[in-house]
N, C-alpha and C. Protein backbone atom coordinates (compact mmCIF):
# COMPACT_ATOMS: atom_id res chain seq x y z
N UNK A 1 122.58 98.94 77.98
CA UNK A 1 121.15 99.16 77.99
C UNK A 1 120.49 98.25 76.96
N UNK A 2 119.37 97.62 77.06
CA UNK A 2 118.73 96.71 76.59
C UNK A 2 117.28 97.37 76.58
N UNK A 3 116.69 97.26 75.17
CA UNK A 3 115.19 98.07 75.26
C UNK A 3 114.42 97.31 74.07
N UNK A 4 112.81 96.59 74.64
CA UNK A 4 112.50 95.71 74.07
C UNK A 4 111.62 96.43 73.06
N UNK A 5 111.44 96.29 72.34
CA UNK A 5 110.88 96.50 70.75
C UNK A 5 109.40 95.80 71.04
N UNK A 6 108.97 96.60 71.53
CA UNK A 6 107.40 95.40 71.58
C UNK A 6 106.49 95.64 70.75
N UNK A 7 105.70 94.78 70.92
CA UNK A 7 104.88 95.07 69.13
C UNK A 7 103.47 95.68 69.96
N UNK A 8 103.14 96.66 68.88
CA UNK A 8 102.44 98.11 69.49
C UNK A 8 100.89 97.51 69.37
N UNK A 9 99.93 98.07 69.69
CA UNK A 9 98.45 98.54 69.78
C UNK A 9 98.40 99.06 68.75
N UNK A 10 97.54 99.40 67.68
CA UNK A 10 96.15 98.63 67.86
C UNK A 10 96.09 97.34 66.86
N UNK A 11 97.17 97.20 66.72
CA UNK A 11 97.37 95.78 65.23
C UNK A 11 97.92 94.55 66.70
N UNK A 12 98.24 95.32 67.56
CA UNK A 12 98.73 94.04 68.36
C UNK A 12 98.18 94.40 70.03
N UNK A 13 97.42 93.63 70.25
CA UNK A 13 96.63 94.10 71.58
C UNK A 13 96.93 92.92 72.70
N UNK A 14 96.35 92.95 74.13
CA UNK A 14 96.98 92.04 75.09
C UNK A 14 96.74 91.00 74.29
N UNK A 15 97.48 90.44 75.30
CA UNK A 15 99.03 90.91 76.32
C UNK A 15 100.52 90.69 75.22
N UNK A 16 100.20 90.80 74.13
CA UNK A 16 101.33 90.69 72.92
C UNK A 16 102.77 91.81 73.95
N UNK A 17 102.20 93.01 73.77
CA UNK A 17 103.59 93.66 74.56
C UNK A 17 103.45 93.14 75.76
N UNK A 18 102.94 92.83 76.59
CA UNK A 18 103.63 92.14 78.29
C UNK A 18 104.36 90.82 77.60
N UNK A 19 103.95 90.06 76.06
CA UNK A 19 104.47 88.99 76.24
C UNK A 19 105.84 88.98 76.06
N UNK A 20 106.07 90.11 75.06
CA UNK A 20 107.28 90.51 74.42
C UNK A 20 108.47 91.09 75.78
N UNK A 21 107.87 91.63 76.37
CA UNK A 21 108.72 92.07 77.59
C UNK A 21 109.39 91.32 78.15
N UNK A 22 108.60 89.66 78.39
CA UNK A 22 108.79 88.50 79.24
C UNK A 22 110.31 88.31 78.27
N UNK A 23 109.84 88.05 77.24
CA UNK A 23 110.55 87.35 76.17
C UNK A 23 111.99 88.12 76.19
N UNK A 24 112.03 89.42 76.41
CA UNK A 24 113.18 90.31 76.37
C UNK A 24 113.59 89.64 77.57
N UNK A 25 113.37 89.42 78.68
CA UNK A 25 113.92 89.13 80.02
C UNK A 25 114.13 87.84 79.90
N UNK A 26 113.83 86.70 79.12
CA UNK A 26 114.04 85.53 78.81
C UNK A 26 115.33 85.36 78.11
N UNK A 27 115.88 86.30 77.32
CA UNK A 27 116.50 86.12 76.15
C UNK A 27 117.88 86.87 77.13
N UNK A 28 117.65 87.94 77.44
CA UNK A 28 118.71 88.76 78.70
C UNK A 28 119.35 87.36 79.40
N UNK A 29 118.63 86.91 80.69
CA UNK A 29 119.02 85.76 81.37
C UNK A 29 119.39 84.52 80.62
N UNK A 30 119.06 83.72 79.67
CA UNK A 30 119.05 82.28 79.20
C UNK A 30 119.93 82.61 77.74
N UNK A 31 119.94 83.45 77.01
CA UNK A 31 120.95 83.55 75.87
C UNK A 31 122.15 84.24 76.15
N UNK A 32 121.51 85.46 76.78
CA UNK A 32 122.62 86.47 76.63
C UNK A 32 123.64 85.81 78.05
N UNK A 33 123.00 85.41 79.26
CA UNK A 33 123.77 85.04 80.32
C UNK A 33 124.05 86.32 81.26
N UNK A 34 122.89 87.50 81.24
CA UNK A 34 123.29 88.42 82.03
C UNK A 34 122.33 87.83 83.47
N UNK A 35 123.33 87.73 84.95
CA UNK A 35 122.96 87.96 85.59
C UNK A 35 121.82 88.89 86.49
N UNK A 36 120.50 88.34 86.63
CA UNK A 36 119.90 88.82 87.04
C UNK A 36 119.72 90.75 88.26
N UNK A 37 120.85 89.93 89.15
CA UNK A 37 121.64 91.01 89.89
C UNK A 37 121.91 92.52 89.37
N UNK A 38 122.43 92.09 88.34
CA UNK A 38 122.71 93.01 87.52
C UNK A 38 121.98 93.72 86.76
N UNK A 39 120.15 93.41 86.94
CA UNK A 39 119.26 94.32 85.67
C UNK A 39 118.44 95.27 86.43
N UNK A 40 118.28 96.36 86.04
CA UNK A 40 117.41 97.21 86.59
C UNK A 40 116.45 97.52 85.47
N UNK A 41 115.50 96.95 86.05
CA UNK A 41 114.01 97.49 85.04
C UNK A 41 113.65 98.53 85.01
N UNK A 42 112.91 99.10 83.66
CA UNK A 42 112.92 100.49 83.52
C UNK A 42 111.67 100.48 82.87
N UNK A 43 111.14 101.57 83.21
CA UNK A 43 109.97 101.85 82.37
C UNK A 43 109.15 103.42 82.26
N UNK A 44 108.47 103.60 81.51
CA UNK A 44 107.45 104.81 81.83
C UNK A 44 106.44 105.25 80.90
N UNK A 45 105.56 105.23 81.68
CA UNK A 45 104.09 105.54 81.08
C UNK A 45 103.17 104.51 80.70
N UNK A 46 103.09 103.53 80.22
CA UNK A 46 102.05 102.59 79.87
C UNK A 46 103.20 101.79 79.88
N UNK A 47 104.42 101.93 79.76
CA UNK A 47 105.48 100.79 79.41
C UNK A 47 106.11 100.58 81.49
N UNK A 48 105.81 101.68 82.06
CA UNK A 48 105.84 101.21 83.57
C UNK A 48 104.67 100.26 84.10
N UNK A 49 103.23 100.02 83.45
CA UNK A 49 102.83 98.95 83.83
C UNK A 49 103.36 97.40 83.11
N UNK A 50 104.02 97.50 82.16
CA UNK A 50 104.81 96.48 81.88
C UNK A 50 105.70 96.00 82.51
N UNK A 51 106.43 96.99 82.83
CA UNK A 51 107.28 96.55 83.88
C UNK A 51 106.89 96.24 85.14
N UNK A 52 106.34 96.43 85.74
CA UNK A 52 105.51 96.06 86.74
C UNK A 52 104.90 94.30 86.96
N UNK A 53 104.25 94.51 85.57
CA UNK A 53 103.51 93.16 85.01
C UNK A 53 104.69 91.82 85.17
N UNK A 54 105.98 92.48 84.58
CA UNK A 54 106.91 91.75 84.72
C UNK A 54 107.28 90.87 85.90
N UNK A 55 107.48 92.59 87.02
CA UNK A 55 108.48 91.85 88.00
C UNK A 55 107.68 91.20 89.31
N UNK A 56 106.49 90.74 88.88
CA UNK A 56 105.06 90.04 89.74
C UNK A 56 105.10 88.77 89.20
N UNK A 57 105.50 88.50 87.91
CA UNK A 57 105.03 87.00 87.62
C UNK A 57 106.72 86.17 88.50
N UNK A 58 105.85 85.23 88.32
CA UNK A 58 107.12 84.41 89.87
C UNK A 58 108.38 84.07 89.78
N UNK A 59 108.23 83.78 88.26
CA UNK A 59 110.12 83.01 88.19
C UNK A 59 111.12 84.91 87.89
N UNK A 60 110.70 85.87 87.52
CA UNK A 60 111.40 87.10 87.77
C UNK A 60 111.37 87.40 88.76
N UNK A 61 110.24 87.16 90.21
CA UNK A 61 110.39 87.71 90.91
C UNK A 61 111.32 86.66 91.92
N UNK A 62 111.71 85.37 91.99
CA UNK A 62 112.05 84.98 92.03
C UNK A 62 113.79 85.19 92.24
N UNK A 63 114.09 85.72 90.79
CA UNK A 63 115.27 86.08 90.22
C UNK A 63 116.27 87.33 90.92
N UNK A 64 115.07 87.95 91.66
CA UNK A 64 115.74 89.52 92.67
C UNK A 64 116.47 90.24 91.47
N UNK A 65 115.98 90.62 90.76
CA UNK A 65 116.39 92.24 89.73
C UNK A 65 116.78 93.09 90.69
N UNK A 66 118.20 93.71 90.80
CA UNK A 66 118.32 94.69 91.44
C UNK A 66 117.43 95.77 91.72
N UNK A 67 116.91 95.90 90.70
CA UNK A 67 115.69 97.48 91.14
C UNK A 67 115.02 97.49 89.91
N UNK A 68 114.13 99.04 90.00
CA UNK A 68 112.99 99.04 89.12
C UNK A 68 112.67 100.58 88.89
N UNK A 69 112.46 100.90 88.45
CA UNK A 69 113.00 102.61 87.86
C UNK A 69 111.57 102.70 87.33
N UNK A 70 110.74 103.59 87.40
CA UNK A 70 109.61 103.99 86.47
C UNK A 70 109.26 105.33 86.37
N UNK A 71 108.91 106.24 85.63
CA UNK A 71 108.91 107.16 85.31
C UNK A 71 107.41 107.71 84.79
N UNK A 72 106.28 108.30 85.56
CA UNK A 72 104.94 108.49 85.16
C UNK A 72 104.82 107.16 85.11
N UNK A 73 104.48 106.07 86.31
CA UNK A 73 103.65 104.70 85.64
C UNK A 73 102.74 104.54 85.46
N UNK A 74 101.65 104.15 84.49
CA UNK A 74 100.32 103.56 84.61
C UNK A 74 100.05 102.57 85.29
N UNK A 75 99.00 102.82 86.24
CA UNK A 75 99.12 101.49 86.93
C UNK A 75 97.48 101.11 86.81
N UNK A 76 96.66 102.21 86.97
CA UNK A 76 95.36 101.99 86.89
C UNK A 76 94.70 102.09 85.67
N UNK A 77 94.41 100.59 84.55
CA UNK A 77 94.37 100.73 83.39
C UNK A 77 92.64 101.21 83.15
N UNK A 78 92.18 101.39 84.06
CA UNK A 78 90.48 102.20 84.09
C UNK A 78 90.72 103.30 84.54
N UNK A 79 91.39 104.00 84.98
CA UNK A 79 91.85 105.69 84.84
C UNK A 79 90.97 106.08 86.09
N UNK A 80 90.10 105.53 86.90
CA UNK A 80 89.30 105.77 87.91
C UNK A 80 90.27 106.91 88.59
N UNK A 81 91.51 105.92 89.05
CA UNK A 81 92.71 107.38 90.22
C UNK A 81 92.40 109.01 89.31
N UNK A 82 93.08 108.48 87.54
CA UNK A 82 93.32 109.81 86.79
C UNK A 82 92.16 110.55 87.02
N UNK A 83 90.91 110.25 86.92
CA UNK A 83 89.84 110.65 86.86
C UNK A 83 89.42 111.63 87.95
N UNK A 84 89.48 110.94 88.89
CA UNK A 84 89.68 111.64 90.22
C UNK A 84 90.46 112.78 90.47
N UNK A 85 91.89 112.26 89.80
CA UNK A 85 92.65 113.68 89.84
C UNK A 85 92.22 115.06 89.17
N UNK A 86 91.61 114.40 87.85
CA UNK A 86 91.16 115.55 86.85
C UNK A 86 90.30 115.99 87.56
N UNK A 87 89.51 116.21 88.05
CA UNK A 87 88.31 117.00 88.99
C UNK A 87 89.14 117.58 89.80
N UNK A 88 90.47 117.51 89.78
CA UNK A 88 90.91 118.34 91.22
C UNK A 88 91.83 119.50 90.29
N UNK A 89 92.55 118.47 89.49
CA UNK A 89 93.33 119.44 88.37
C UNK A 89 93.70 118.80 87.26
N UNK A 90 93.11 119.75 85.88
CA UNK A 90 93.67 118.92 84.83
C UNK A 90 94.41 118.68 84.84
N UNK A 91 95.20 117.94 83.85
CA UNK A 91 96.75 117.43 83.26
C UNK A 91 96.38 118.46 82.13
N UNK A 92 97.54 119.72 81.94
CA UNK A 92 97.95 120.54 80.52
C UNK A 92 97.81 119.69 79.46
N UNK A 93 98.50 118.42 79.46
CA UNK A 93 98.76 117.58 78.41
C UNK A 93 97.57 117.10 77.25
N UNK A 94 97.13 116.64 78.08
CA UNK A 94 96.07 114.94 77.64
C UNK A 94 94.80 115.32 78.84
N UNK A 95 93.78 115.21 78.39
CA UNK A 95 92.32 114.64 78.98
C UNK A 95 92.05 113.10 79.18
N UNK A 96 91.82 112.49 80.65
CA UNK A 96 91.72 111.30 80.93
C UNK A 96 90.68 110.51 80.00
N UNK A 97 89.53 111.08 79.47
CA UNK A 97 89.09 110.26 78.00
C UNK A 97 89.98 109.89 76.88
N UNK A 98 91.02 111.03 76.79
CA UNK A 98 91.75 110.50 75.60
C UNK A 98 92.78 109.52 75.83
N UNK A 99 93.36 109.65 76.77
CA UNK A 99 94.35 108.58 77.73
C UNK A 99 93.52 107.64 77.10
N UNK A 100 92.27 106.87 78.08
CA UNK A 100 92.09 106.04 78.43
C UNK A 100 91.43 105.49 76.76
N UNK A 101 91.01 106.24 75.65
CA UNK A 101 91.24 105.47 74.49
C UNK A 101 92.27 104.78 74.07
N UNK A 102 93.15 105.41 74.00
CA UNK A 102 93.87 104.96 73.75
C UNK A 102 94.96 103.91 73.92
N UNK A 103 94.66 103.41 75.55
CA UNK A 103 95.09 102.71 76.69
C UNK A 103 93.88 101.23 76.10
N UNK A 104 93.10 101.44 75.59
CA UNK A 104 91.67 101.04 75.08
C UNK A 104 92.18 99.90 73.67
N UNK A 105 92.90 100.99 72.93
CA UNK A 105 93.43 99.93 71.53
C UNK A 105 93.89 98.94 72.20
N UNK A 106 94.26 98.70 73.03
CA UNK A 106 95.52 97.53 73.66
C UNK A 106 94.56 96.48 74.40
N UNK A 107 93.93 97.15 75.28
CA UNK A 107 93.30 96.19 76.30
C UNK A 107 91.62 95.53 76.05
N UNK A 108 90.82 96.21 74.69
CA UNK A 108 89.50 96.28 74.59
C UNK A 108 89.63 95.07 74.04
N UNK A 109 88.18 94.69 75.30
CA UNK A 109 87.69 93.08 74.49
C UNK A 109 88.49 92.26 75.79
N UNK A 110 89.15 92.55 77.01
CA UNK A 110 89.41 91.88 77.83
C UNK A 110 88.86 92.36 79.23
N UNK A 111 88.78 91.49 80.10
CA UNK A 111 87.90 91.60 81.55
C UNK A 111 89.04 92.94 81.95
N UNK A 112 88.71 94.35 82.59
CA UNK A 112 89.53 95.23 83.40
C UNK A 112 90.65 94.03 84.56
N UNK A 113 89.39 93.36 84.75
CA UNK A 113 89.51 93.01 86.33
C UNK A 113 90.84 91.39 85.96
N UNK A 114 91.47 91.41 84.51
CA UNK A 114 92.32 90.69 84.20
C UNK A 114 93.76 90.54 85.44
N UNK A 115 94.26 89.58 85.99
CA UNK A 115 95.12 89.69 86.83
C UNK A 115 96.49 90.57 86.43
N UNK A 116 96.56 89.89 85.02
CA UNK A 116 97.80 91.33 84.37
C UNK A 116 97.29 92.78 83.62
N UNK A 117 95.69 92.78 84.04
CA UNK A 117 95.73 94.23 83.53
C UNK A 117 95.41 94.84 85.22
N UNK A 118 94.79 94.29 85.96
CA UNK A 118 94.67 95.03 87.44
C UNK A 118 95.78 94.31 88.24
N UNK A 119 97.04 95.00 88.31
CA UNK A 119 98.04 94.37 89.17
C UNK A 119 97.97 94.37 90.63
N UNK A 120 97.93 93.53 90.86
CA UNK A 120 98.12 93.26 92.76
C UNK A 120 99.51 93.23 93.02
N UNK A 121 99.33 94.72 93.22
CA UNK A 121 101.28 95.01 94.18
C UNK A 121 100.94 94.50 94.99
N UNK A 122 100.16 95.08 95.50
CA UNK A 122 100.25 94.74 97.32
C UNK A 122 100.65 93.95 97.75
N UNK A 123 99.48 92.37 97.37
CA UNK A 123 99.38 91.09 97.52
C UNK A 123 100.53 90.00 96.71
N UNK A 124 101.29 91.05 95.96
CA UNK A 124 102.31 90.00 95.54
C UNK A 124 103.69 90.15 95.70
N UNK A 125 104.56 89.39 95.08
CA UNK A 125 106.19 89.47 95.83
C UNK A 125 106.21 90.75 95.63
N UNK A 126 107.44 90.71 96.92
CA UNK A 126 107.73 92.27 97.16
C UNK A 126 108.73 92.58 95.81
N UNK A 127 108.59 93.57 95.38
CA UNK A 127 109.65 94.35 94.11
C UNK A 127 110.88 94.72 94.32
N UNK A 128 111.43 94.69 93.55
CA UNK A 128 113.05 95.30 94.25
C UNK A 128 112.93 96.71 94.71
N UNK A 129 113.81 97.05 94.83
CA UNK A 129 114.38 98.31 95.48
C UNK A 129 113.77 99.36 94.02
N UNK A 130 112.65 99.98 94.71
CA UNK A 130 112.31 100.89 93.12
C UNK A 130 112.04 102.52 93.58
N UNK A 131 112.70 103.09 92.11
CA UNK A 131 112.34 104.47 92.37
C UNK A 131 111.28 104.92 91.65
N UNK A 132 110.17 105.70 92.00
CA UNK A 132 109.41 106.27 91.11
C UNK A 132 109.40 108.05 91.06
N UNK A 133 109.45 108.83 89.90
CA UNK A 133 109.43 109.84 89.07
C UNK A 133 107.66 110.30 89.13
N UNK A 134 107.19 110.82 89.16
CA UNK A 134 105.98 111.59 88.40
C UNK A 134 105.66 112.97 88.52
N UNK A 135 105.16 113.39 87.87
CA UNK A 135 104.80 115.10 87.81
C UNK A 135 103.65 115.52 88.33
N UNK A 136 103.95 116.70 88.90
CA UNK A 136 102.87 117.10 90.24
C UNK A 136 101.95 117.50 89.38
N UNK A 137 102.05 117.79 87.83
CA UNK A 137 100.89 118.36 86.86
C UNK A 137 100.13 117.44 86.21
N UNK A 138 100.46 116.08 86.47
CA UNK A 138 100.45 115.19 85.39
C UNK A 138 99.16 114.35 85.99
N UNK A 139 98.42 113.88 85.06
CA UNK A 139 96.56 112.65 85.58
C UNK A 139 97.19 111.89 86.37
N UNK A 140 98.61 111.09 86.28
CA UNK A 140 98.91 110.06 86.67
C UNK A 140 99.62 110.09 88.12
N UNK A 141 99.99 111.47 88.93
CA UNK A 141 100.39 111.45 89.97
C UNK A 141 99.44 110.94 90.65
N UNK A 142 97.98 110.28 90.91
CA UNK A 142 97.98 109.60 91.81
C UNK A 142 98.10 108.10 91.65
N UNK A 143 98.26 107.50 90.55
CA UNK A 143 98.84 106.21 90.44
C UNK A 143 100.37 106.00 90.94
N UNK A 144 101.28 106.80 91.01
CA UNK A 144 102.23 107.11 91.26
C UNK A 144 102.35 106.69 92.85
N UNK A 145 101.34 107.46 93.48
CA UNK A 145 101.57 107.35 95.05
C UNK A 145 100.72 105.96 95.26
N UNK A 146 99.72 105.57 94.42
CA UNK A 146 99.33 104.38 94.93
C UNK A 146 100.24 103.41 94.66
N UNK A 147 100.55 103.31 93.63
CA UNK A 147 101.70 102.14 93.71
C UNK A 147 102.89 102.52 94.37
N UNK A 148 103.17 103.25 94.55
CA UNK A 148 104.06 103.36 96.24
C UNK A 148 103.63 102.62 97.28
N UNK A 149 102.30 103.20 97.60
CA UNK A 149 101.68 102.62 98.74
C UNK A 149 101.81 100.96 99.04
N UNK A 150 101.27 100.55 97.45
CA UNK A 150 101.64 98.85 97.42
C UNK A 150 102.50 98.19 97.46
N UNK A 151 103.73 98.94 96.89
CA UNK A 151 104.86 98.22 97.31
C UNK A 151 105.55 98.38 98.56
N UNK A 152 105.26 99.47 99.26
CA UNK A 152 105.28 99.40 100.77
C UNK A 152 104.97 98.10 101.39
N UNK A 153 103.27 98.01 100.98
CA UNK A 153 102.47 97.29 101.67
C UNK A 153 102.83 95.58 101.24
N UNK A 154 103.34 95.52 100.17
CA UNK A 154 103.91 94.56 99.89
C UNK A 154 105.75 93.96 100.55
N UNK A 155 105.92 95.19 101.35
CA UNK A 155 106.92 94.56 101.91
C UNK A 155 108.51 95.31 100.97
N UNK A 156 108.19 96.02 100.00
CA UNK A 156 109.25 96.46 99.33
C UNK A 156 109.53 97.51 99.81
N UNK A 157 110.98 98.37 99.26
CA UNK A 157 110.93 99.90 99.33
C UNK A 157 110.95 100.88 98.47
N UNK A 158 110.49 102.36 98.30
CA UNK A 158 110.32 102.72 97.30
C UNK A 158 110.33 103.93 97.67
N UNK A 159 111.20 104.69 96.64
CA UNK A 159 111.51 106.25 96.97
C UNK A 159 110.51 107.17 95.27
N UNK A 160 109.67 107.70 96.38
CA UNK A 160 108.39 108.03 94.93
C UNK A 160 108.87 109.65 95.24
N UNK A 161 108.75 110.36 93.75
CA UNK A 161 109.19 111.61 93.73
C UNK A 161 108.60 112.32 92.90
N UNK A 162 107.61 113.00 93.29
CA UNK A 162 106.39 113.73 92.77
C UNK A 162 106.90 115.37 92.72
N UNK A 163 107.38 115.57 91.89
CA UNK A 163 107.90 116.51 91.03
C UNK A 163 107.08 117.73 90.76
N UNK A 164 107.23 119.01 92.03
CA UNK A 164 105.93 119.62 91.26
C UNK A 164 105.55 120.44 90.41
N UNK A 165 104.61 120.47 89.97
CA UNK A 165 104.01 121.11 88.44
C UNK A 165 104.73 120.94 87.71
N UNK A 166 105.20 119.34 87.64
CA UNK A 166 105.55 119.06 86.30
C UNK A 166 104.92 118.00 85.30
N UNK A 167 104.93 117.99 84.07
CA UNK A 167 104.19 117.10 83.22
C UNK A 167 104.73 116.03 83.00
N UNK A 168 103.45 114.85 82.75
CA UNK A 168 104.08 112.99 82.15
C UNK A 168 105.33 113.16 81.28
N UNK A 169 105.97 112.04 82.18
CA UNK A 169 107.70 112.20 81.38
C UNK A 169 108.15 113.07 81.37
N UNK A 170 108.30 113.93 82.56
CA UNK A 170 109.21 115.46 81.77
C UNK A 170 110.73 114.93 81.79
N UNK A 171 111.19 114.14 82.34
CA UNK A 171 112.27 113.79 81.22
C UNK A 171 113.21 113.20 80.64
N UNK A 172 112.19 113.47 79.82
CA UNK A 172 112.44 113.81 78.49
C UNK A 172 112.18 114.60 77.65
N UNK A 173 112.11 115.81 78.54
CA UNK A 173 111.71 117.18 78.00
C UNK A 173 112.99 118.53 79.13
N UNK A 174 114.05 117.60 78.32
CA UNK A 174 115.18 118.80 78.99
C UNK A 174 115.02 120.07 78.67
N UNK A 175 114.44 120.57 77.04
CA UNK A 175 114.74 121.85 76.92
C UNK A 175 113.30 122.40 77.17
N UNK A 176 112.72 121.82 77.50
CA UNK A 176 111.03 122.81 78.05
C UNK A 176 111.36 122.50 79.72
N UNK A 177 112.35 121.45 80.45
CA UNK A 177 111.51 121.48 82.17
C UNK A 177 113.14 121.42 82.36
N UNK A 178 113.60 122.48 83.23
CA UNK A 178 115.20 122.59 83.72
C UNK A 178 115.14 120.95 84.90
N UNK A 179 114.00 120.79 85.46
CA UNK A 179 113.76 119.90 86.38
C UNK A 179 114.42 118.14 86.18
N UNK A 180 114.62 118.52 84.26
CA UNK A 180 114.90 116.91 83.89
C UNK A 180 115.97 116.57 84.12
N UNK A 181 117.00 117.34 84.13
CA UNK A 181 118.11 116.73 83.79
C UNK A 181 118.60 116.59 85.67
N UNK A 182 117.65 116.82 86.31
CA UNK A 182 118.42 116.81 87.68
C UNK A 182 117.32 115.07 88.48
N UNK A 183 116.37 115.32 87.79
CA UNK A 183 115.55 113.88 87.65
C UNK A 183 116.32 112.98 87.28
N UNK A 184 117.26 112.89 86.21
CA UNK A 184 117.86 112.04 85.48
C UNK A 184 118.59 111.63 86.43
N UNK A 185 119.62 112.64 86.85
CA UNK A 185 120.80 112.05 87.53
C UNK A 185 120.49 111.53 88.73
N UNK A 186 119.28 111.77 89.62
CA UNK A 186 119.04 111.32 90.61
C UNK A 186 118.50 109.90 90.43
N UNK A 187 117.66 109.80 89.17
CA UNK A 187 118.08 108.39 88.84
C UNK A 187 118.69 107.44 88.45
N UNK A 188 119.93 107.87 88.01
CA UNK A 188 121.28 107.37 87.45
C UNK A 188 121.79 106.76 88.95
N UNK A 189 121.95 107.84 89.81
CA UNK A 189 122.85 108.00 90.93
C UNK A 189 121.97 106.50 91.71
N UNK A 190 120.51 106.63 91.43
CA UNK A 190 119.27 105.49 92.57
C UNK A 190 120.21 104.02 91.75
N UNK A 191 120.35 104.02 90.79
CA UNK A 191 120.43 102.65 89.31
C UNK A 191 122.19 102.45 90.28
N UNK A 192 123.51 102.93 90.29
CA UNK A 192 124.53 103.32 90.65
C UNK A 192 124.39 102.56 92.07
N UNK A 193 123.56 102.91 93.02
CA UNK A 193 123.73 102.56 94.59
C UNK A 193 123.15 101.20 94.07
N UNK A 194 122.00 100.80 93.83
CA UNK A 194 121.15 99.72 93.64
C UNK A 194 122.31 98.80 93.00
N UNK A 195 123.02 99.06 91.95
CA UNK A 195 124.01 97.93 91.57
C UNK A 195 125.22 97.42 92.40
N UNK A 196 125.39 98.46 93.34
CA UNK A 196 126.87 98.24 93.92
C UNK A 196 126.28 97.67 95.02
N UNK A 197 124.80 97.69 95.47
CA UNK A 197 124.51 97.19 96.73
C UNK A 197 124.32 95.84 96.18
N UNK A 198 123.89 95.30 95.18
CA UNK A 198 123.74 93.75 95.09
C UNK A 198 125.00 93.17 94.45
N UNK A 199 126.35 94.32 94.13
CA UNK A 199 127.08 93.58 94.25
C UNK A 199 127.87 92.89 95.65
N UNK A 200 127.81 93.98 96.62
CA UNK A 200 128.18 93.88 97.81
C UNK A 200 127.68 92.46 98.68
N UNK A 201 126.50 92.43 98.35
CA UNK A 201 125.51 91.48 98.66
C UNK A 201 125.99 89.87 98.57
N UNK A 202 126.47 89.98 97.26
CA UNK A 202 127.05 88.98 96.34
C UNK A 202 128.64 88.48 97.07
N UNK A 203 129.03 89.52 97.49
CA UNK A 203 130.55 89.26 97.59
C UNK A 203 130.59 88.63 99.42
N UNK A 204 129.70 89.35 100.25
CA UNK A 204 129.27 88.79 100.82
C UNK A 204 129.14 87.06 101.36
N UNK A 205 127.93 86.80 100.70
CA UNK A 205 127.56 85.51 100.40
C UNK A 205 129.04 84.77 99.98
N UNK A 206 129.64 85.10 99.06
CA UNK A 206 130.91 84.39 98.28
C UNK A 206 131.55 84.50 99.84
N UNK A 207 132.05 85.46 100.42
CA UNK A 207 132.95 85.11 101.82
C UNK A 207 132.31 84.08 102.69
């Protein structure tokens, strides 16, 4: 496991962490020499639109990452979806004003309508093979299903799993949601098929 250290909000604002991310995936492939095939991107919560951000720019997408794992992603950095949801049902957690301050240290002082802060799944390479996680309690289940939708529509596939009445990230909240630890393994087990299928892939091609 490989996990990038990115330098935080509000002393370091865009795109410093998307750049740092790049840089982790730069340093993976060109120093370390890990085969692309072999990485499954991971992310969740504001760090799933990073990943995201990632696997759109061309020479990664390029590269075919086995898959893409996200967990509660942000995808809509104007909270418009969350917003929407909150009128239907809060999130226990967090109020979509406070989210979106804080989503705010990072991005304020740049256009919304930035190409890496409003991502075009849809319209761009298709993503690997990705699973998405979110909680049926949580602001962010409908970003969840929209970026499903896009990577559909983009030609990818994607097994989205809306968890219900449960909260952002539950887990990582084994001893409050029994729900996590069976989340986990179902994503262990998604990470498991996804590797052995691009090894297969591989061996393939070699015959």
């Amino acid at each position: 496991m490989f996990c990038v250290d990115y330098r935080l909000a509000p002393r370091y604002r865009f795109p410093t962490a998307a750049d740092d991310v790049r840089a982790g995936w730069d340093w993976l492939v060109t120093s370390a020499g890990v085969a692309p095939k072999r990485l499954v991107v991971a992310g969740d919560s504001a760090g799933g639109h990073l990943a995201v951000d990632l696997l759109l720019q061309a020479e990664v997408a390029a590269a075919h990452p086995a898959a893409l794992v996200l967990f509660s992603p942000l995808v809509d950095l104007t909270f418009s979806l969350a917003l929407r949801r909150e009128q239907e049902r809060r999130d226990p957690a967090i109020r979509v004003a406070d989210a979106a301050r804080l989503v705010g240290l990072y991005s304020r002082g740049v256009d919304p309508a930035h190409p890496r802060l409003k991502l075009d799944v849809a319209g761009g390479p298709p993503l690997p093979p990705t699973l998405i996680q979110a909680g049926g309690a949580e602001m962010l289940a409908e970003d969840a299903r929209r970026l499903a939708d896009d990577i559909r529509a983009a030609g990818g596939s994607c097994d989205l799993q809306v968890w219900p009445d449960q909260v952002h990230v539950f887990q990582a909240l084994p001893r409050l949601s029994p729900e996590a630890d069976r989340a986990m393994a179902y994503a262990a087990q998604f990470i498991a098929t996804a590797l052995a299928a691009r090894g297969s892939h591989a061996a393939e091609k070699a015959g």
